[in-house]
PDB file of N, CA and C in Angstrom:
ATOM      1  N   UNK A   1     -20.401  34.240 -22.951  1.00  0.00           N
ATOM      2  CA  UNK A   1     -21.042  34.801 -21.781  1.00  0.00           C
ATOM      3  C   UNK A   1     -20.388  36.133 -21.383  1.00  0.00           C
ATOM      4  N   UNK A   2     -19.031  35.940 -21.212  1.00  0.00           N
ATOM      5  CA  UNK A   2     -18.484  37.564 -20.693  1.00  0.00           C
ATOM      6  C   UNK A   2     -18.337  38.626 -21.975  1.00  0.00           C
ATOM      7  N   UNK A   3     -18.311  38.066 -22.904  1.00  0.00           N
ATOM      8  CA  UNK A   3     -18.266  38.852 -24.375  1.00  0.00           C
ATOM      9  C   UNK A   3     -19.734  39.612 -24.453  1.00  0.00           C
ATOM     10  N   UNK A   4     -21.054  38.904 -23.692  1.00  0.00           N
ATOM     11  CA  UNK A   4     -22.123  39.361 -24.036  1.00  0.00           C
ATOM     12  C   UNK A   4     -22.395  40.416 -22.900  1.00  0.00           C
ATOM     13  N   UNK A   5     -22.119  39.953 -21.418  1.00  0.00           N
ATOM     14  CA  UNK A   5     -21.468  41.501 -20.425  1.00  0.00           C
ATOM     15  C   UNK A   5     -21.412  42.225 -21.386  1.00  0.00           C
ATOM     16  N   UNK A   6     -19.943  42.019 -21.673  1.00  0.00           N
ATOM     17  CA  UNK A   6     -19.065  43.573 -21.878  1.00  0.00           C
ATOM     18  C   UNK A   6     -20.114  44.422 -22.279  1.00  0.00           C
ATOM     19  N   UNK A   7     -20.699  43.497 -24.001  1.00  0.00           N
ATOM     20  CA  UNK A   7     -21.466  44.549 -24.956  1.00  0.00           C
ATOM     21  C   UNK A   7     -22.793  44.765 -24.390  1.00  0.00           C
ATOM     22  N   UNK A   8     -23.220  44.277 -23.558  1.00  0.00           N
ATOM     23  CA  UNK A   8     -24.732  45.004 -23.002  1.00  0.00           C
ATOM     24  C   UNK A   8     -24.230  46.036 -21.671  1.00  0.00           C
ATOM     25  N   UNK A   9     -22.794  46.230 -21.700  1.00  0.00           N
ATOM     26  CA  UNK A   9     -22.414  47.330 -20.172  1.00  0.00           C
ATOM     27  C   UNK A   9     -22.553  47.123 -18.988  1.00  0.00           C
ATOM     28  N   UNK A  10     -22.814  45.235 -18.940  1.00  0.00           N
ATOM     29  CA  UNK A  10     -23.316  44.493 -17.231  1.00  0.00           C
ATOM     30  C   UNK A  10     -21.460  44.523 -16.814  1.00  0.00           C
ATOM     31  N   UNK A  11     -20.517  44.400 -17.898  1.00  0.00           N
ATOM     32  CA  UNK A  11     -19.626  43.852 -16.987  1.00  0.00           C
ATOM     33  C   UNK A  11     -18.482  45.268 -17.447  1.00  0.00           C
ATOM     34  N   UNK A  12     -17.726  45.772 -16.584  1.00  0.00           N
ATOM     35  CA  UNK A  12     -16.465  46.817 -17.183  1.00  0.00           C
ATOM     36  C   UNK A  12     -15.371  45.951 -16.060  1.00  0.00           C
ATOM     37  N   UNK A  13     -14.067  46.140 -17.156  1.00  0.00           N
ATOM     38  CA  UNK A  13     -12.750  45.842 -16.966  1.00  0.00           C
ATOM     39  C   UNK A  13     -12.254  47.078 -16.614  1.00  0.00           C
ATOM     40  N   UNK A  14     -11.589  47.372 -16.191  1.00  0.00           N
ATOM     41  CA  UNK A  14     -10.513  48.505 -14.884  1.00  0.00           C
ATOM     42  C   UNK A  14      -9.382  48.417 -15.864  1.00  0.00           C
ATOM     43  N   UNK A  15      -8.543  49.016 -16.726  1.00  0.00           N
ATOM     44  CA  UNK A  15      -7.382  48.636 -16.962  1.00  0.00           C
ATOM     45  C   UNK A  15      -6.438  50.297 -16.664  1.00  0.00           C
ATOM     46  N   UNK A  16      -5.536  50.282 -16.118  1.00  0.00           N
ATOM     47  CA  UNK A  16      -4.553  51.531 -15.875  1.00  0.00           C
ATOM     48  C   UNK A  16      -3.534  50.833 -16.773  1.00  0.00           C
ATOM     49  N   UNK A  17      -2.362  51.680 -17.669  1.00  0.00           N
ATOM     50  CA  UNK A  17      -1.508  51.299 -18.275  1.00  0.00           C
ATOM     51  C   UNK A  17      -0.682  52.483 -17.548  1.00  0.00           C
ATOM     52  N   UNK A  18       0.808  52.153 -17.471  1.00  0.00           N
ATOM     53  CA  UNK A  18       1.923  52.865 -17.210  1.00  0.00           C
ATOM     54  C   UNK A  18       2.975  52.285 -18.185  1.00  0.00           C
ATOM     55  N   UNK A  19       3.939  53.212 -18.440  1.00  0.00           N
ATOM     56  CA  UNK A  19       5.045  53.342 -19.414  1.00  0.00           C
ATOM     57  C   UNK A  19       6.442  52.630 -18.678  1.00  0.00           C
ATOM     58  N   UNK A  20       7.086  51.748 -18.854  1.00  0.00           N
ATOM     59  CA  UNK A  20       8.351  50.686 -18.311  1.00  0.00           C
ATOM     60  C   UNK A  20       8.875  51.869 -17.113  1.00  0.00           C
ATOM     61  N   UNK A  21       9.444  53.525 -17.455  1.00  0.00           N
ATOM     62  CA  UNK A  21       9.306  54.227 -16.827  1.00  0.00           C
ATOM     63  C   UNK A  21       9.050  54.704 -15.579  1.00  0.00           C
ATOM     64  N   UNK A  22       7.901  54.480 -15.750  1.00  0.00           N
ATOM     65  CA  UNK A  22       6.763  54.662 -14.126  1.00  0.00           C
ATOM     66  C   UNK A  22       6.684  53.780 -13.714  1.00  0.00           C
ATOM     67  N   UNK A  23       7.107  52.351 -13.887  1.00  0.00           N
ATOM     68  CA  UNK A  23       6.849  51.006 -12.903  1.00  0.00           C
ATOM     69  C   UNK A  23       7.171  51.249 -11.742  1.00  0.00           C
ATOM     70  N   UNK A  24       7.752  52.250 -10.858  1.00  0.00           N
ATOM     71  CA  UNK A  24       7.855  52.327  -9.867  1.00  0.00           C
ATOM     72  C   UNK A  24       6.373  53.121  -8.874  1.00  0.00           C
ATOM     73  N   UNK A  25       6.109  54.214  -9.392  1.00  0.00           N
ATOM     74  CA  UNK A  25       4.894  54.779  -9.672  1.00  0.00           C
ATOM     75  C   UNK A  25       3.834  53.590  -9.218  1.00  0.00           C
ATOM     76  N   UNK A  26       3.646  52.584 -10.492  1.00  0.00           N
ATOM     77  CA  UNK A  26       2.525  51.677 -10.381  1.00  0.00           C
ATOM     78  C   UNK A  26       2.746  50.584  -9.603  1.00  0.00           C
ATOM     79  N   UNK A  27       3.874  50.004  -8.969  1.00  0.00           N
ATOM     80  CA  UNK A  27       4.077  49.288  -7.931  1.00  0.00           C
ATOM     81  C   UNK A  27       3.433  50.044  -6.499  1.00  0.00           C
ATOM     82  N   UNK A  28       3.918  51.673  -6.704  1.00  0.00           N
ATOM     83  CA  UNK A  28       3.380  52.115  -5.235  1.00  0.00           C
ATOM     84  C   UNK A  28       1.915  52.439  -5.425  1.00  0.00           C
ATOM     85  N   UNK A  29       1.437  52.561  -6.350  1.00  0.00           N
ATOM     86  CA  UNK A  29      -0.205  52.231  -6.246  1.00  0.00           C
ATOM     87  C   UNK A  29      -0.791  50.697  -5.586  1.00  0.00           C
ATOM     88  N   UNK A  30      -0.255  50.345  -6.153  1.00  0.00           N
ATOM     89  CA  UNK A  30      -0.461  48.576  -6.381  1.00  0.00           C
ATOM     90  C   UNK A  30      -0.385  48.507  -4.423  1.00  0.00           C
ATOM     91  N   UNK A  31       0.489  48.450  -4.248  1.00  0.00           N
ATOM     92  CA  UNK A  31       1.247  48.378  -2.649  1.00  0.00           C
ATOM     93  C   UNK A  31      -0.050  49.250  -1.715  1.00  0.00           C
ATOM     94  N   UNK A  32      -0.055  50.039  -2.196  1.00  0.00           N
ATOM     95  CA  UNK A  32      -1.171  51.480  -1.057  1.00  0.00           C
ATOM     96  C   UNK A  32      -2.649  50.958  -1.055  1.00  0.00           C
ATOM     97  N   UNK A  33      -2.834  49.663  -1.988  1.00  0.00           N
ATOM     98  CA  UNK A  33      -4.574  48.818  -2.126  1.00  0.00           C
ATOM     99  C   UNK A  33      -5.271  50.333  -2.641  1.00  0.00           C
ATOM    100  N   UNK A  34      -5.084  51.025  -3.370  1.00  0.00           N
ATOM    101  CA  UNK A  34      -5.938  51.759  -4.120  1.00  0.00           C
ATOM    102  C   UNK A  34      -6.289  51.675  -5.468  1.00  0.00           C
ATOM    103  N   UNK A  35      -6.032  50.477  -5.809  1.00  0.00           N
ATOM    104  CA  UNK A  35      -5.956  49.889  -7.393  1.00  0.00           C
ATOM    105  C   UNK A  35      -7.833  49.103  -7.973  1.00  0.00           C
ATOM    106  N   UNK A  36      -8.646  49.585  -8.555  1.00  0.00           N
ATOM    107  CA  UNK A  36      -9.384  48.732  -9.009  1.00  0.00           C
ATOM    108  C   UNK A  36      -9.174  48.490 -10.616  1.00  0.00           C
ATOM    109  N   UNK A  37      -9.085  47.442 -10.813  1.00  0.00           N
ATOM    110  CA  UNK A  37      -8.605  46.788 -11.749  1.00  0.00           C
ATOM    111  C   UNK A  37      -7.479  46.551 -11.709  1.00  0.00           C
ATOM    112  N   UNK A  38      -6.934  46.391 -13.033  1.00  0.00           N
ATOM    113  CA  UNK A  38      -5.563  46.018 -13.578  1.00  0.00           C
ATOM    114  C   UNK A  38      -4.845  47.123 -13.850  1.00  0.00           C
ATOM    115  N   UNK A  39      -3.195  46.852 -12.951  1.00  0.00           N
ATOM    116  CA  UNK A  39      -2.253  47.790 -13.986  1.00  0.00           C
ATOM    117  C   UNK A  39      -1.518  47.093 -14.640  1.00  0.00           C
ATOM    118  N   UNK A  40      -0.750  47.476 -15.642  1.00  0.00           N
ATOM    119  CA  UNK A  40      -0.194  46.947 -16.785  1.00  0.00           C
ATOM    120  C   UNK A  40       1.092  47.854 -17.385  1.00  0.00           C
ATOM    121  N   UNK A  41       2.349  47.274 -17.472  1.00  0.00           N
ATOM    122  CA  UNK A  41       3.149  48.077 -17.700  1.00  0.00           C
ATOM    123  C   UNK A  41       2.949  48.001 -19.214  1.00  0.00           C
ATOM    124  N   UNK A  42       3.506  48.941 -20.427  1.00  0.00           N
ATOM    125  CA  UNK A  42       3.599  48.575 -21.710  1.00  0.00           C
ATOM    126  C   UNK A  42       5.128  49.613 -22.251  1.00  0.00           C
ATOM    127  N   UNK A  43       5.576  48.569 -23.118  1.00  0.00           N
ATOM    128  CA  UNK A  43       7.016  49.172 -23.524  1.00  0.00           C
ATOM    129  C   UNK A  43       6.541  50.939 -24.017  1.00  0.00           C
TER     130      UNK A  43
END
């Protein structure tokens, strides 16, 4: 069901990635409620 979203464009995922780095950065997004979707730190 959500696999068939994605590929007909009914459903989009939000993803922001930040670098271990900037976790501070993406905490104060996170904190200020200006976030749609997901952030995600990655090594």
């Amino acid at each position: 069901m959500v696999a068939d979203l994605l590929a007909r464009n009914k459903l989009v995922i939000k993803v922001q990635t930040f670098p271990f780095h900037r976790a501070a950065e993406a905490y104060q997004i996170s904190q200020a409620g200006h976030v749609r979707g997901k952030l995600v730190l990655v090594p």
